[in-house]
N, C-alpha and C. Protein backbone atom coordinates (compact mmCIF):
# COMPACT_ATOMS: atom_id res chain seq x y z
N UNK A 1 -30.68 110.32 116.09
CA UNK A 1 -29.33 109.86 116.02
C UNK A 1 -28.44 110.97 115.45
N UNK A 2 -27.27 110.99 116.09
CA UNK A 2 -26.45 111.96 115.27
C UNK A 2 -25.55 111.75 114.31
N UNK A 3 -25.42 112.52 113.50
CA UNK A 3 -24.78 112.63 112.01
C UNK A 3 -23.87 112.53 111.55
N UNK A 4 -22.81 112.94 112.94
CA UNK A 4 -21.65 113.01 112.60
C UNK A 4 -20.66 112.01 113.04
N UNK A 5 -21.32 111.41 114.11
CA UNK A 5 -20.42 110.68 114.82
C UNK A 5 -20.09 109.21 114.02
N UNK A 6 -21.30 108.28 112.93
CA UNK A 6 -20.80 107.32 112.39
C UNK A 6 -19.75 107.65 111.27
N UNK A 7 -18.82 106.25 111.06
CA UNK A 7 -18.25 106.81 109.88
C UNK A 7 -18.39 106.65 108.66
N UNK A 8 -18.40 107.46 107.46
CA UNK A 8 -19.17 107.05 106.37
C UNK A 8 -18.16 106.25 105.23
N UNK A 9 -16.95 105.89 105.35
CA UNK A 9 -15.93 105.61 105.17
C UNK A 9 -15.81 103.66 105.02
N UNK A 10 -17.37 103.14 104.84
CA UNK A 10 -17.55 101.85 104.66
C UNK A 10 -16.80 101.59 103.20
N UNK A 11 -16.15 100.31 103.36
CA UNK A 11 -16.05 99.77 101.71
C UNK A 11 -16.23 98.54 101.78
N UNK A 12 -15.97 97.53 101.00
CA UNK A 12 -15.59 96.10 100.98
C UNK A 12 -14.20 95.94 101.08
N UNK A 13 -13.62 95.06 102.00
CA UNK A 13 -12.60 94.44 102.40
C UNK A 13 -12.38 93.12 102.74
N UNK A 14 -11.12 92.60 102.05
CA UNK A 14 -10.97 91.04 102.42
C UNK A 14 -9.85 90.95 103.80
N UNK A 15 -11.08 89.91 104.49
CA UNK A 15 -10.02 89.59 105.61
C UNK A 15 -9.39 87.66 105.75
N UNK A 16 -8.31 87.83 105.85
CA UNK A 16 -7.51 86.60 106.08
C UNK A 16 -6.80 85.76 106.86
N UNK A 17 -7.44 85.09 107.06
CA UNK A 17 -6.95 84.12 108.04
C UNK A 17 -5.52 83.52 107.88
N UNK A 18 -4.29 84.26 108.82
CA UNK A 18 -3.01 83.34 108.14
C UNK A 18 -2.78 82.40 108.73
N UNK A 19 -3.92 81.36 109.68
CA UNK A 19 -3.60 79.85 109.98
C UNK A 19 -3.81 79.17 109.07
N UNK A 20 -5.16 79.38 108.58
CA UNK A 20 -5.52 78.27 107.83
C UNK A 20 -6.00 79.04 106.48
N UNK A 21 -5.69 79.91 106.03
CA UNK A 21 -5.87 80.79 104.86
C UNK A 21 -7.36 80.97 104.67
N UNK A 22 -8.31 80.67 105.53
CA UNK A 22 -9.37 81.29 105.26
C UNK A 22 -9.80 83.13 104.72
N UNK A 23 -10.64 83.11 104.33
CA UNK A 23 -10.99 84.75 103.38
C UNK A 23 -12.29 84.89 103.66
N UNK A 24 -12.66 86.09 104.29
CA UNK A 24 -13.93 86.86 104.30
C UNK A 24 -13.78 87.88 103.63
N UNK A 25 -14.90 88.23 103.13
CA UNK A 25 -15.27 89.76 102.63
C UNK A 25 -16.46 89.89 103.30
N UNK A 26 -16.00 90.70 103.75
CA UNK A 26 -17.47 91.95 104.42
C UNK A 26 -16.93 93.67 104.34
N UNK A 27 -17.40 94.68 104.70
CA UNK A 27 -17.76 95.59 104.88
C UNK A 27 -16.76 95.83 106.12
N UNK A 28 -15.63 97.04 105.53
CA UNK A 28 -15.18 97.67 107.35
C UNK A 28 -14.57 99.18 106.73
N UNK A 29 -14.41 99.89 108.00
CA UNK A 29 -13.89 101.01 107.88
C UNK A 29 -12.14 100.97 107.99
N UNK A 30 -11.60 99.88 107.89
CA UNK A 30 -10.22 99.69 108.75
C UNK A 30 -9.41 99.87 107.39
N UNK A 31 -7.96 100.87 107.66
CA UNK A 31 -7.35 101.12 106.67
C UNK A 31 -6.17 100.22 106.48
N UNK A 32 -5.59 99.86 105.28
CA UNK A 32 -4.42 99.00 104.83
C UNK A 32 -4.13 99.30 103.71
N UNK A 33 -2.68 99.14 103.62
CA UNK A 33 -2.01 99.31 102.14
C UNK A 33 -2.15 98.15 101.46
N UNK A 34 -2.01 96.71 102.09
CA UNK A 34 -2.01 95.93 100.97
C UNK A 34 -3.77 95.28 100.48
N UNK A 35 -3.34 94.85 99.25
CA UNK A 35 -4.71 94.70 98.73
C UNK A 35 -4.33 93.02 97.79
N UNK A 36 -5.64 92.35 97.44
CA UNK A 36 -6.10 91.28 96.91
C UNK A 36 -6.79 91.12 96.05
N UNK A 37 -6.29 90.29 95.03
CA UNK A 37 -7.64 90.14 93.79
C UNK A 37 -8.14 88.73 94.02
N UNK A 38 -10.00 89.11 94.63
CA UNK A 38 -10.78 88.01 94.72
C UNK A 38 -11.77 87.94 94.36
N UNK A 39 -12.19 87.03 93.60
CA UNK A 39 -13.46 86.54 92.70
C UNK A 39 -13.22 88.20 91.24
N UNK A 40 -12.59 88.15 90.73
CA UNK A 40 -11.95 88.94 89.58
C UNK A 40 -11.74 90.60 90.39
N UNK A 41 -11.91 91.24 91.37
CA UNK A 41 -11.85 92.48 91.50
C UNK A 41 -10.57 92.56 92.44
N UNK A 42 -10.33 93.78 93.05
CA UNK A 42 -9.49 94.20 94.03
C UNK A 42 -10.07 94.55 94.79
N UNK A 43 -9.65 93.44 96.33
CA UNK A 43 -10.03 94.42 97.55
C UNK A 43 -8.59 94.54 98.70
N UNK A 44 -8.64 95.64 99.66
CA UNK A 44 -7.82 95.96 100.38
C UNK A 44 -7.66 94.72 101.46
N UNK A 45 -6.69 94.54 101.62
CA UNK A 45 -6.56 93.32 102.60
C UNK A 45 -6.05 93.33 103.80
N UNK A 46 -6.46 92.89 104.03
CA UNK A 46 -6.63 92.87 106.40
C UNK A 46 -5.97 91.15 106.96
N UNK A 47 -4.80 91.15 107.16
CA UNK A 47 -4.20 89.77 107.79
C UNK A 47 -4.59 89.52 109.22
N UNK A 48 -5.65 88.61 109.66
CA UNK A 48 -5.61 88.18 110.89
C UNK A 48 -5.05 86.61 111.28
N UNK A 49 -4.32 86.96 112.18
CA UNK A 49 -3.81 85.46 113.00
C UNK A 49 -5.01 84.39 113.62
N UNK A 50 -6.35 85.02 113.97
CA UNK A 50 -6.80 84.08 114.59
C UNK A 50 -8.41 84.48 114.32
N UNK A 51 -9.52 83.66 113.44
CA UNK A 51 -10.56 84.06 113.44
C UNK A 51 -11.49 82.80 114.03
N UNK A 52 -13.02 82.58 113.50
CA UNK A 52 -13.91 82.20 113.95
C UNK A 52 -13.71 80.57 113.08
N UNK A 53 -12.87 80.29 112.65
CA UNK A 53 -12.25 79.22 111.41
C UNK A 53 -11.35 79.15 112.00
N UNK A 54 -10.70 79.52 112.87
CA UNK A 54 -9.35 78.55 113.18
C UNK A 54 -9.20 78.55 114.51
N UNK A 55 -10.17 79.66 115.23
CA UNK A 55 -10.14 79.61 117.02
C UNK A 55 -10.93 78.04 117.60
N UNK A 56 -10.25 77.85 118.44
CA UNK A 56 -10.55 76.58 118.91
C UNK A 56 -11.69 75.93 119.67
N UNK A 57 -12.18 77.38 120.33
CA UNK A 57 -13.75 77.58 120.96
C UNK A 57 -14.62 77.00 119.70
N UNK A 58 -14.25 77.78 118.50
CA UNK A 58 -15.48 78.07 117.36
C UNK A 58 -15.16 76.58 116.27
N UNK A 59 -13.90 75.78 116.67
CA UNK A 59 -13.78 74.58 115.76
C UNK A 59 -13.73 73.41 116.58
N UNK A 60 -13.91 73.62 118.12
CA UNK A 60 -14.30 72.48 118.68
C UNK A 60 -12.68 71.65 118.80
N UNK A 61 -12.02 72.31 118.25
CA UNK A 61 -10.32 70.98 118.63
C UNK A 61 -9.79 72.13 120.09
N UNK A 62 -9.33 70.80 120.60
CA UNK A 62 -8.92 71.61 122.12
C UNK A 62 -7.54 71.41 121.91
N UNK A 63 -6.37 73.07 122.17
CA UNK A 63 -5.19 72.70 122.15
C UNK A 63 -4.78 72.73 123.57
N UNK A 64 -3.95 71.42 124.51
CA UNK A 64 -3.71 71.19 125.58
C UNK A 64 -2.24 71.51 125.49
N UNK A 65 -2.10 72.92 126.42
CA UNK A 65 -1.10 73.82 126.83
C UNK A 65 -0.08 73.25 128.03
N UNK A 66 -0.57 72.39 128.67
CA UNK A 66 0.36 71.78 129.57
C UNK A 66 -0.89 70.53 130.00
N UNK A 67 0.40 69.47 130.43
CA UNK A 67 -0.51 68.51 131.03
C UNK A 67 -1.69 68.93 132.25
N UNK A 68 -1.55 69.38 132.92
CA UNK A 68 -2.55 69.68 134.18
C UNK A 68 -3.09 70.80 134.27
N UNK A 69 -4.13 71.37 134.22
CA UNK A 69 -4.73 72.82 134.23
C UNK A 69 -4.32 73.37 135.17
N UNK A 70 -4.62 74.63 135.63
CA UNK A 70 -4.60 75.48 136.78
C UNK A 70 -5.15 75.20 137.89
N UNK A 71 -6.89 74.18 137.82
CA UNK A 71 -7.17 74.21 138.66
C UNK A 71 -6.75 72.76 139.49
N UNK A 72 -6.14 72.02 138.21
CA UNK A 72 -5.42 70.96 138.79
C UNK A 72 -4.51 70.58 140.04
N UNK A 73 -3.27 72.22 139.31
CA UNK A 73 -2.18 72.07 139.86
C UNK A 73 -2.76 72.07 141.70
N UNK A 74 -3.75 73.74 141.57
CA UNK A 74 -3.90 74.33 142.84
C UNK A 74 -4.57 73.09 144.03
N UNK A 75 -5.52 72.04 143.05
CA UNK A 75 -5.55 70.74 144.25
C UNK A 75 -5.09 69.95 144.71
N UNK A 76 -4.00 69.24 143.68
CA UNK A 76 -3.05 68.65 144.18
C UNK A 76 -1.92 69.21 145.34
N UNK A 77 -1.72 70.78 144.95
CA UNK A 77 -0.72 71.67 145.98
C UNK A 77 -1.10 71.63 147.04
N UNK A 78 -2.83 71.84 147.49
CA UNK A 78 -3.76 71.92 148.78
C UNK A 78 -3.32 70.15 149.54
N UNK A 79 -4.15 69.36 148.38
CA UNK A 79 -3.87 68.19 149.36
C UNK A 79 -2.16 67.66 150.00
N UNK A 80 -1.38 68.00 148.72
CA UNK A 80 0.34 68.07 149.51
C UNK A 80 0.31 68.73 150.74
N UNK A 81 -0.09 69.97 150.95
CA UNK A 81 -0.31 70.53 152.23
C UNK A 81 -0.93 69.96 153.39
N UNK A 82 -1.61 69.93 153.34
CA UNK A 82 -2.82 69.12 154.14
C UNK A 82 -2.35 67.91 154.62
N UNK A 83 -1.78 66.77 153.79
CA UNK A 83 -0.48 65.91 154.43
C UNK A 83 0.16 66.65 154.81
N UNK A 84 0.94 67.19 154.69
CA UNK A 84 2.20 67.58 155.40
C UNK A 84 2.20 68.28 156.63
N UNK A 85 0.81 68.97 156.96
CA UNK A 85 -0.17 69.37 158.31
C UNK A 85 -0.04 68.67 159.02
N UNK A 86 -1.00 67.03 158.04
CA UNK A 86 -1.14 65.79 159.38
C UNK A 86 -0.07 65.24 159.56
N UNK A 87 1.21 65.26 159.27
CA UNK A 87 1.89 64.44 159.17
C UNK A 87 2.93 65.36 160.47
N UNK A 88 3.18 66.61 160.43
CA UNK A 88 3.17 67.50 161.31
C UNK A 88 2.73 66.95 162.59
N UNK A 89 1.60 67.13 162.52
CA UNK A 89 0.43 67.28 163.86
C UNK A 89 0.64 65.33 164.26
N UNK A 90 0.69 64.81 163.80
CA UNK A 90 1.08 63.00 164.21
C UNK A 90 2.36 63.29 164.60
N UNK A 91 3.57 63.98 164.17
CA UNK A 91 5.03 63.47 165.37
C UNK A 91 5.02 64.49 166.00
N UNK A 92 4.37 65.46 165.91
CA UNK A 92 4.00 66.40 167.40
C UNK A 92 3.26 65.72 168.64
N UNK A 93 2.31 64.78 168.28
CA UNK A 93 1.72 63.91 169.18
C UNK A 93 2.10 63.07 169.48
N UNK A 94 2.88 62.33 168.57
CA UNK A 94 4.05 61.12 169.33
C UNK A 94 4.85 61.74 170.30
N UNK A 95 5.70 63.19 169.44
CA UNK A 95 6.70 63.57 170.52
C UNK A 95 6.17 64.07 171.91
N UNK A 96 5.10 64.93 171.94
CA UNK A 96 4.41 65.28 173.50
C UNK A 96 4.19 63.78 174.42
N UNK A 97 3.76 62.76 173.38
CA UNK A 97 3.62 60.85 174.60
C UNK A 97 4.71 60.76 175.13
N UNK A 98 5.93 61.40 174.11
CA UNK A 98 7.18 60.37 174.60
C UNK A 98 7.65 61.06 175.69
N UNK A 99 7.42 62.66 175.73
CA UNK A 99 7.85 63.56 176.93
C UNK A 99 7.19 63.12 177.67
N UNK A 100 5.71 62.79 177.73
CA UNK A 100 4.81 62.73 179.32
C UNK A 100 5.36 61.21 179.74
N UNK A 101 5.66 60.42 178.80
CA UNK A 101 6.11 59.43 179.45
C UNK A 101 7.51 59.03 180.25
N UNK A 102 8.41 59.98 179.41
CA UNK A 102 9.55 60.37 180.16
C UNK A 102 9.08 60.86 181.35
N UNK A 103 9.01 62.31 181.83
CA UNK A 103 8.10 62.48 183.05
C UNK A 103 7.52 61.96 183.89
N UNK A 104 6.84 60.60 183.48
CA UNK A 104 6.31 59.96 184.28
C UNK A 104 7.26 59.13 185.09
N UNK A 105 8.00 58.31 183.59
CA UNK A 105 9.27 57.71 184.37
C UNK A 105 10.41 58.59 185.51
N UNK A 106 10.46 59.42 185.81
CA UNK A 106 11.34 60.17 186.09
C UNK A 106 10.45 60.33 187.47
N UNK A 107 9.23 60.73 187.35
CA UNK A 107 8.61 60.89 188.59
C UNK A 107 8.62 59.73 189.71
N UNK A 108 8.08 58.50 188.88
CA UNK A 108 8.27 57.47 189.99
C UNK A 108 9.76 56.86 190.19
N UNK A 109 10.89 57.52 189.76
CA UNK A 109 12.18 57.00 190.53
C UNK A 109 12.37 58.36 191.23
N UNK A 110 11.10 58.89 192.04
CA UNK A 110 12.12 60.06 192.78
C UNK A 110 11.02 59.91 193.81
């Protein structure tokens, strides 16, 4: 392994959850000015918006962004279509009866 490439620049750092104020301390190389006193010492502090405590995958609450999903919308749009095909293709077929029948009429008064 080579020597140079990790960084040796580990400390303890608190990271924070600003949904739900959760706090980890672990170990990172990541730099910040502001810092925290937890469990009596000082550590440098790291603000995150969204961790493994407040993401919704990892707490099981589902937040519903609009009534109908994506794949909702795209089936309902298909089947609107799809009527509006047959519905197409039915007074196209009425209208071609009503011509051949015109035609017809027209033929036997001549």
């Amino acid at each position: 392994m080579k020597q140079t490439i990790h960084p040796t620049n580990y400390r303890p750092v608190v990271f924070q959850d600003l949904n739900n104020e959760t706090i980890y301390l672990t170990k990172s190389t990541v730099s910040t000015n502001e810092t925290i006193e937890y469990e009596g010492k000082t550590y440098p502090l790291v603000k995150i918006h969204i961790s493994s405590s407040s993401h919704p995958f990892f707490t099981g609450e589902e937040r519903i962004l609009d009534i109908e999903g994506r794949v909702d919308k795209f089936k309902a749009k298909t089947q609107a279509a799809l009527r509006a095909k047959e519905m197409r293709m039915a007074s196209a077929t009425k209208k071609s009866k009503r011509m051949q029948q015109k035609i017809q009429k027209q033929a036997t008064k001549i």
